[in-house]
Protein backbone atom coordinates (compact mmCIF):
# COMPACT_ATOMS: atom_id res chain seq x y z
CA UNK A 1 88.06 139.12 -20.99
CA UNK A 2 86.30 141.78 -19.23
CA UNK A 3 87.03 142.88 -15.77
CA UNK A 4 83.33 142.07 -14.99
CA UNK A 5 83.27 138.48 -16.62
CA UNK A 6 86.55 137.86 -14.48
CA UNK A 7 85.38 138.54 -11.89
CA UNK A 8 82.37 136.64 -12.00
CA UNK A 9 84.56 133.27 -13.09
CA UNK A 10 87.27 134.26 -9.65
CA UNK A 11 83.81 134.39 -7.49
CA UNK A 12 81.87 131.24 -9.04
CA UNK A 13 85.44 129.15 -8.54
CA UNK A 14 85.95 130.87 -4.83
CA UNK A 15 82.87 129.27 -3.77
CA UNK A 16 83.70 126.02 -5.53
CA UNK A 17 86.99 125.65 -4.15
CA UNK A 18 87.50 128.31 -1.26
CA UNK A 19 85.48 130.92 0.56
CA UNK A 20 83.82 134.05 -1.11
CA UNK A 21 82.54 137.35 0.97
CA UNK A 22 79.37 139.25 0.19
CA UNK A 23 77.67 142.16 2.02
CA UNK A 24 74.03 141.04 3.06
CA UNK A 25 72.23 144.20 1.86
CA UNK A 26 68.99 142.51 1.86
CA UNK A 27 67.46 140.39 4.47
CA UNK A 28 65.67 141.57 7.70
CA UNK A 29 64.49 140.28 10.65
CA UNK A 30 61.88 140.04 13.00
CA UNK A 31 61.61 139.02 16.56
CA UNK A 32 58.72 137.18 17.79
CA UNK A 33 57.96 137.28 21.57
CA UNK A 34 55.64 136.88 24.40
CA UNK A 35 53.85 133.97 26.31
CA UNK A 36 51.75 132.53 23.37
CA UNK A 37 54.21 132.84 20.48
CA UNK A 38 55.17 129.01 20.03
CA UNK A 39 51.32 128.12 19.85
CA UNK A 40 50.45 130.71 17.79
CA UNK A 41 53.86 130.57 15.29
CA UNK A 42 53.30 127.03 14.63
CA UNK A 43 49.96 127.76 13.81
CA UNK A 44 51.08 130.41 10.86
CA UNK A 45 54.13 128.00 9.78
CA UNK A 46 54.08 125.50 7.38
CA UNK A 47 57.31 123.61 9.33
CA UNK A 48 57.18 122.66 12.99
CA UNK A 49 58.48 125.08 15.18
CA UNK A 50 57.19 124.06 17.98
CA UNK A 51 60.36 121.18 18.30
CA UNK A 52 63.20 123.65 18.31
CA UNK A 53 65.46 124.23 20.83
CA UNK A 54 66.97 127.35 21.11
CA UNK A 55 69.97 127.81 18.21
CA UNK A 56 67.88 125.44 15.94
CA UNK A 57 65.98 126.16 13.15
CA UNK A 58 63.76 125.50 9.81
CA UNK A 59 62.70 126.70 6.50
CA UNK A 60 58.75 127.98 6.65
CA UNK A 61 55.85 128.75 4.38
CA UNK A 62 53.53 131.67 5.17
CA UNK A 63 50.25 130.35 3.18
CA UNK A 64 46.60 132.49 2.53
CA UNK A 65 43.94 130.34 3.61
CA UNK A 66 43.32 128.64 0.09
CA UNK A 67 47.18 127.40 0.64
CA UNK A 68 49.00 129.90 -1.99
CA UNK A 69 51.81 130.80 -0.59
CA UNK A 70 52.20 134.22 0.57
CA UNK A 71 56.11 134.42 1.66
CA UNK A 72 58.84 132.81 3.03
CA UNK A 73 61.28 132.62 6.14
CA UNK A 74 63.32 130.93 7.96
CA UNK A 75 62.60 130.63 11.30
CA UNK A 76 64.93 130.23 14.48
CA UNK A 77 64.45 129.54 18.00
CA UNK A 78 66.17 132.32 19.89
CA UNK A 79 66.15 132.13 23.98
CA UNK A 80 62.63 133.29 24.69
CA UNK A 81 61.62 134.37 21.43
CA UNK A 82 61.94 133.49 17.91
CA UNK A 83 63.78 135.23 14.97
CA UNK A 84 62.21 134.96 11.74
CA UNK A 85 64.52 135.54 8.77
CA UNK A 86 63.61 136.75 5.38
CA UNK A 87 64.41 139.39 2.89
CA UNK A 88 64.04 142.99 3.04
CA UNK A 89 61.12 142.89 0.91
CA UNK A 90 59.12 140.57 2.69
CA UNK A 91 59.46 141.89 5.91
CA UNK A 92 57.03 144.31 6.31
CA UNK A 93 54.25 142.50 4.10
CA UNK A 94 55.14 139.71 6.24
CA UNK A 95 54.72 141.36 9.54
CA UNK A 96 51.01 142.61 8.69
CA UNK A 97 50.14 139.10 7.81
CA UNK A 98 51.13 137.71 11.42
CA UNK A 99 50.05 140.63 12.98
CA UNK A 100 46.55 140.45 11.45
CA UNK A 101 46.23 136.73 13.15
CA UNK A 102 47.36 138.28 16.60
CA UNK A 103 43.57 137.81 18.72
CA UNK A 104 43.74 137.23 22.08
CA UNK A 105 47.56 136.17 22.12
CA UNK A 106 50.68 137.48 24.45
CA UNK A 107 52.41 137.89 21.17
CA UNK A 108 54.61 140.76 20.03
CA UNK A 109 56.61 141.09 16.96
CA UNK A 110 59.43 143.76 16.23
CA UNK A 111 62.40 143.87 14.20
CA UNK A 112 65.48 142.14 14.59
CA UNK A 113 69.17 142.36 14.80
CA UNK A 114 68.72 145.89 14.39
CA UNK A 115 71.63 148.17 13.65
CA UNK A 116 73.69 145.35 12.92
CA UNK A 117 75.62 144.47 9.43
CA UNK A 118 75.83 141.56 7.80
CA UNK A 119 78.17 139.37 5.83
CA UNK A 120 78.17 135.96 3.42
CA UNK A 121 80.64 133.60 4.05
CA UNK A 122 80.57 131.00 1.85
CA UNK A 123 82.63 128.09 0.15
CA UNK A 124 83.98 124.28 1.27
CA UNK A 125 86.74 126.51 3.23
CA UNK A 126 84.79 128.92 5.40
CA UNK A 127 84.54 127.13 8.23
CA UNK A 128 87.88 126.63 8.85
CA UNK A 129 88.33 130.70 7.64
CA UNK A 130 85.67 130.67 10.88
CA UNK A 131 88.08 128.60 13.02
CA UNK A 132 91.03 130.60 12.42
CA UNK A 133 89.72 133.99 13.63
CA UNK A 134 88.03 131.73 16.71
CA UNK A 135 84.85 131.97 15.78
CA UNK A 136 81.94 129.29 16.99
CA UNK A 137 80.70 127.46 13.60
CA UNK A 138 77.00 126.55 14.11
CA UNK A 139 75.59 123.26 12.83
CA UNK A 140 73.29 123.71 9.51
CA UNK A 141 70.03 125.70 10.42
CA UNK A 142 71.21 126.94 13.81
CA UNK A 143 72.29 130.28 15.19
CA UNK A 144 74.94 131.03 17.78
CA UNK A 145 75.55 134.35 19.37
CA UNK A 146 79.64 134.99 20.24
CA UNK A 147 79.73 138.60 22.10
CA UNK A 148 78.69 140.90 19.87
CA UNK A 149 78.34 138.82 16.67
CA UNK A 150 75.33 136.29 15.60
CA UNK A 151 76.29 133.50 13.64
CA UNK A 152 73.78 131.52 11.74
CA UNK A 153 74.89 128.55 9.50
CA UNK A 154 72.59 129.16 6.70
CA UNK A 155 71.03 126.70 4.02
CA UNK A 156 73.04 125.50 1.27
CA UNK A 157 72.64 122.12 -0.51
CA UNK A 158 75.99 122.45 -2.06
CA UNK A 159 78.89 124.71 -0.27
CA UNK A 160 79.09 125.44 3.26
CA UNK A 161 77.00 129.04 3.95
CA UNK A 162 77.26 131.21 7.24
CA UNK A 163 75.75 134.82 7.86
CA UNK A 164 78.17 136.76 10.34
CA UNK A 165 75.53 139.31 11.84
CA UNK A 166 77.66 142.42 13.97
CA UNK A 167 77.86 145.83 14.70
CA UNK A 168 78.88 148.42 11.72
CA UNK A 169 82.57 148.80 13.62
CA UNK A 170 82.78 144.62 13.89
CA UNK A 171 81.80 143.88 10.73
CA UNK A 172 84.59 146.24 9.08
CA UNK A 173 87.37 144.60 11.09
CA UNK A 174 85.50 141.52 10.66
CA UNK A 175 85.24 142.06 6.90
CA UNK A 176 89.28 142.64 6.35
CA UNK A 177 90.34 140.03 8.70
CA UNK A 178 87.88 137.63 6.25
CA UNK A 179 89.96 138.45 3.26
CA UNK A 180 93.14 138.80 4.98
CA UNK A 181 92.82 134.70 5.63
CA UNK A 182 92.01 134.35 2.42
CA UNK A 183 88.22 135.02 1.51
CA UNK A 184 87.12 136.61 -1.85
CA UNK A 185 84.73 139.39 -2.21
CA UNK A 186 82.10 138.37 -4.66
CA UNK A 187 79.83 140.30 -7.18
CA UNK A 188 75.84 139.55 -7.13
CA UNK A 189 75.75 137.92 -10.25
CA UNK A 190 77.73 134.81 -8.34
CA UNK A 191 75.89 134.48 -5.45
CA UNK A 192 72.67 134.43 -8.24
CA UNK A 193 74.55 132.12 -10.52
CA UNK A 194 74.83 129.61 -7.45
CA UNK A 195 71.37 129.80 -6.58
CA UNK A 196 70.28 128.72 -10.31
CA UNK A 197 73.07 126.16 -9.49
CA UNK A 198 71.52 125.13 -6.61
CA UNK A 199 68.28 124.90 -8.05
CA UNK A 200 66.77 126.91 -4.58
CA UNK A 201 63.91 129.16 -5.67
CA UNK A 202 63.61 132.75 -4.65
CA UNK A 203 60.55 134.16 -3.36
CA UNK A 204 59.34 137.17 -5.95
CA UNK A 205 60.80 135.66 -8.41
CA UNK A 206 60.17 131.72 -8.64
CA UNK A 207 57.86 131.56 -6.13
CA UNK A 208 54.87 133.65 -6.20
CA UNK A 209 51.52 134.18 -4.69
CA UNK A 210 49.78 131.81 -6.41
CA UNK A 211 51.81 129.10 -6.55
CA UNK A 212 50.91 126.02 -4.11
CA UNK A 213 53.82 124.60 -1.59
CA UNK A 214 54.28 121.22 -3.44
CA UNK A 215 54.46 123.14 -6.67
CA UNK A 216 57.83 124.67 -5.67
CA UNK A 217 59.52 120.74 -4.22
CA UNK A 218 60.64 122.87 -1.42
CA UNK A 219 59.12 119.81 0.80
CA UNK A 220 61.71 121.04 3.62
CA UNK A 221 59.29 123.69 4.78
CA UNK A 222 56.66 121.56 5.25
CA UNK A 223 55.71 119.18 8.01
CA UNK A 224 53.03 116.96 7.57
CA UNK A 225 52.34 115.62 10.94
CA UNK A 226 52.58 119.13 13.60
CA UNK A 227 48.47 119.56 13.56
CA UNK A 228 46.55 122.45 11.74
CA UNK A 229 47.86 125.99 10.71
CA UNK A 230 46.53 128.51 7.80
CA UNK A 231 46.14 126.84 4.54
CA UNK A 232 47.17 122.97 5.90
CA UNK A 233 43.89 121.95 4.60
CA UNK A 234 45.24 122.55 0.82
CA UNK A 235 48.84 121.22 1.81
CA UNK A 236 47.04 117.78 3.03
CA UNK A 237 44.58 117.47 0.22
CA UNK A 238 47.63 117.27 -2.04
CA UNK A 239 49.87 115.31 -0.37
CA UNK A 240 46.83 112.31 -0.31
CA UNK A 241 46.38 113.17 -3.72
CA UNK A 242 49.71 112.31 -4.15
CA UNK A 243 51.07 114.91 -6.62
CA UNK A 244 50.62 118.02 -8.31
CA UNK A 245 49.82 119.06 -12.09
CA UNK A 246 53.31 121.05 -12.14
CA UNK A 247 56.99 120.70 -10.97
CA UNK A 248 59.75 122.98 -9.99
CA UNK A 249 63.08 122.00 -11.74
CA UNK A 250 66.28 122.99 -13.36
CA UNK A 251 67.39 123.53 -17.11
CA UNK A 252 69.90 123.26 -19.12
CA UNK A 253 69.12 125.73 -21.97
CA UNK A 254 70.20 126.01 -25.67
CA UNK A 255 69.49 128.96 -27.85
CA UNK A 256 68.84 132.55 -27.43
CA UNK A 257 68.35 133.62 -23.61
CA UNK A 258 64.76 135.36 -22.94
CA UNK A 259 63.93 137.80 -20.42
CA UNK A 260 62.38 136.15 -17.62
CA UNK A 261 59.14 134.99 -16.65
CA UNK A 262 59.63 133.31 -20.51
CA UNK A 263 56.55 130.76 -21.62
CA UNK A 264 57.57 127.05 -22.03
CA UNK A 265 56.00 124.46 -24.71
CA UNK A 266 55.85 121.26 -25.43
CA UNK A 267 56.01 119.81 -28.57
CA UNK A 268 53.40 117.09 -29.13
CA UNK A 269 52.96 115.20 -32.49
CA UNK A 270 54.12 118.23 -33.89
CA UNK A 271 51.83 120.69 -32.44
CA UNK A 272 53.31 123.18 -29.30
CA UNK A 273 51.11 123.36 -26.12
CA UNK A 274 51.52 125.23 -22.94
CA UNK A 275 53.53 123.46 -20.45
CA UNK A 276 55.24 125.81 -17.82
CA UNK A 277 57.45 128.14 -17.22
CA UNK A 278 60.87 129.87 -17.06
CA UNK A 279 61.12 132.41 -13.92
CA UNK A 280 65.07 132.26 -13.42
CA UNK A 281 68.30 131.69 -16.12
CA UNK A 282 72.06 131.97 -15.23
CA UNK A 283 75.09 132.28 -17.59
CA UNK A 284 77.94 130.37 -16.75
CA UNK A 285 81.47 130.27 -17.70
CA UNK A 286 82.19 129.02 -20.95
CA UNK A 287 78.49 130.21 -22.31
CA UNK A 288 76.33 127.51 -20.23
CA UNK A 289 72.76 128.57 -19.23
CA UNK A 290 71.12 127.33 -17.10
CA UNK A 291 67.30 127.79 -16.27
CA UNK A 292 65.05 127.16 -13.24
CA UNK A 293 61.54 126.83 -13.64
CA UNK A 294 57.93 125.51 -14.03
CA UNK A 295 56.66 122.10 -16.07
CA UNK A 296 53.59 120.31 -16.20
CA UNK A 297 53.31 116.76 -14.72
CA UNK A 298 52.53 114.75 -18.40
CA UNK A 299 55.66 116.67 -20.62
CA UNK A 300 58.14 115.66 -18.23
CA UNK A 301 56.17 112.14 -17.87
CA UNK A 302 56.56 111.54 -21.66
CA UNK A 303 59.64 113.12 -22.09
CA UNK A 304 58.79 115.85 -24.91
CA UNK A 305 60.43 118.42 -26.09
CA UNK A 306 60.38 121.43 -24.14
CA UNK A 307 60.45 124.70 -26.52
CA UNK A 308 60.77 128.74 -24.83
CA UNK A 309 60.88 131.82 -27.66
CA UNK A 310 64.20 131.21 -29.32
CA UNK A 311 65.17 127.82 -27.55
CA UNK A 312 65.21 124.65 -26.22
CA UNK A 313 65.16 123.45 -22.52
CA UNK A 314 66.04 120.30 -21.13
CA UNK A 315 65.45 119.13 -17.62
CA UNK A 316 68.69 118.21 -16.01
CA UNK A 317 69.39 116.75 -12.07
CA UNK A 318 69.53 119.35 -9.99
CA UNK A 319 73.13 120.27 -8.70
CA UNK A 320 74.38 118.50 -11.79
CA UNK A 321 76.08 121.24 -13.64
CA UNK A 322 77.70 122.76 -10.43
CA UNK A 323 81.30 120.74 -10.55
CA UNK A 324 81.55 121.00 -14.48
CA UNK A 325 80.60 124.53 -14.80
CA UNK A 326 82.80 125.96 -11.87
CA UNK A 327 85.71 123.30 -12.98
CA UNK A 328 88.65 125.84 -13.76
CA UNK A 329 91.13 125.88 -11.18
């Protein structure tokens, strides 16, 4: 076994079982301020930030105005402003979005947590990793500041996720203390491995701009009843629709592995017709791949087979591989 493949099976079984550590290299912030920015932030958002009190907070669209989505963020009330969370590469496309919408408001945005670094803590045993160096643990979706350090109990549908957020001299102090009680630095390719696991889309890679809200069954950053903001007119005309023509979902994947985005077909009385897409694949211990993607409404509907260059794909439950795959003690 190589040292690389080890250590990917000793990180993918950490955050089954235990707590693995990761450097957050890249996500940024930025801090939204000034009289008007509740009014005018719920009127960007797909989610409703306008009901948060301050620590709480929600998973958000950013849509164009013919409701394609343009990037993502979580979003957190903070005192009296709010910090908007996303990755490093969003940031600054992000930030001239809002800022183009900024009229006549008292609204200022800026970047935040500057300066500081950041680390993943995550597994079914980091909170109590969090307990024993007396550390606050924040319910799901909220941040809580403790001195110097920001903690912000991030999403996971699966394991137990918080971002420790300090200064450079904190977090290495911070950092040993971590894996002195016990947590395990992980490589990328686990904290990728759990996403596919997870089923959770990334933005740049499974979601893109021209893919609609619904399209991605990320229905937890939308909110159907807050009043109008760019590109609800789209979001509303689907949901009374009722559906949409394609569906986000997982894969379990047999054959050779393509390079992603890969074309997937359905095979109809024989004959193979366009039906969707793969955008993300994982390879788990013991050679399982799994695959998160696009499919058309009527394939999954009548159940046909679903063919990619060089293999089959099979839509499985999300979460459904996670135990079994990560099973070795």
């Amino acid at each position: 076994m190589s040292i690389l493949h080890e250590q990917f099976e000793t990180g993918l079984n950490a955050l089954r079982t235990s707590a693995g550590l990761f450097p957050l290299e890249h996500t940024a912030f930025l801090r939204i301020a000034g009289a008007d920015r509740t009014r005018w932030l719920n009127g960007m958002a797909t989610n409703n930030v306008a009901i948060l009190s301050s620590g709480e907070g929600n998973y958000n669209f950013f849509l164009s105005a013919q409701g394609k989505i343009q990037g993502d963020a979580y979003i957190f009330a903070d005192g009296e402003s709010f910090l908007l969370e996303t990755t490093s590469a969003q940031r600054d496309t992000l930030q001239a979005l809002l800022d183009r919408f900024i009229i006549m408001d008292d609204v200022e945005l800026a970047p935040g947590l500057t300066g500081y670094i950041g680390l993943n803590l995550i597994g079914p045993k980091a909170p109590s990793l969090l307990a024993d160096l007396k550390l606050p643990i924040p319910a799901p979706l909220h941040l809580l500041h403790h001195g110097e350090t920001t903690i912000i109990a991030a999403y996971s549908p699966t394991v137990p996720r918080y971002e420790l957020w300090t200064t450079p001299e904190a977090a290495t102090t911070l950092q040993m203390e971590l894996k002195n009680s016990g947590a395990i630095e992980v490589i990328p390719q686990v904290l990728e491995a759990l996403r596919v696991l997870e089923g959770t889309p990334f933005f740049g890679i499974d979601i893109r701009d021209r893919d609609l809200p619904q399209e991605t069954g990320q229905t937890r950053a939308l909110h159907f009843s807050k009043g109008c903001y760019l590109g609800q007119e789209i979001v509303e005309r689907i949901r009374s629709r009722g559906s949409v023509h394609r569906s986000f979902i997982s894969f379990s994947l047999s054959g050779e592995i393509p390079t992603c985005p890969a074309t997937l077909e359905a095979l109809f009385e024989d004959v193979s017709r366009p039906a969707g897409e793969l955008t993300s694949i994982a390879t788990l211990p013991g050679g399982t791949h799994l695959g998160l993607g696009y499919v058309r409404r009527e394939a999954l509907e009548r159940n046909l087979p679903l063919l990619y260059p060089g293999g089959h794909a099979t839509p499985i439950p999300v979460h459904s591989k996670l135990s079994e795959s990560t099973s070795k003690p």
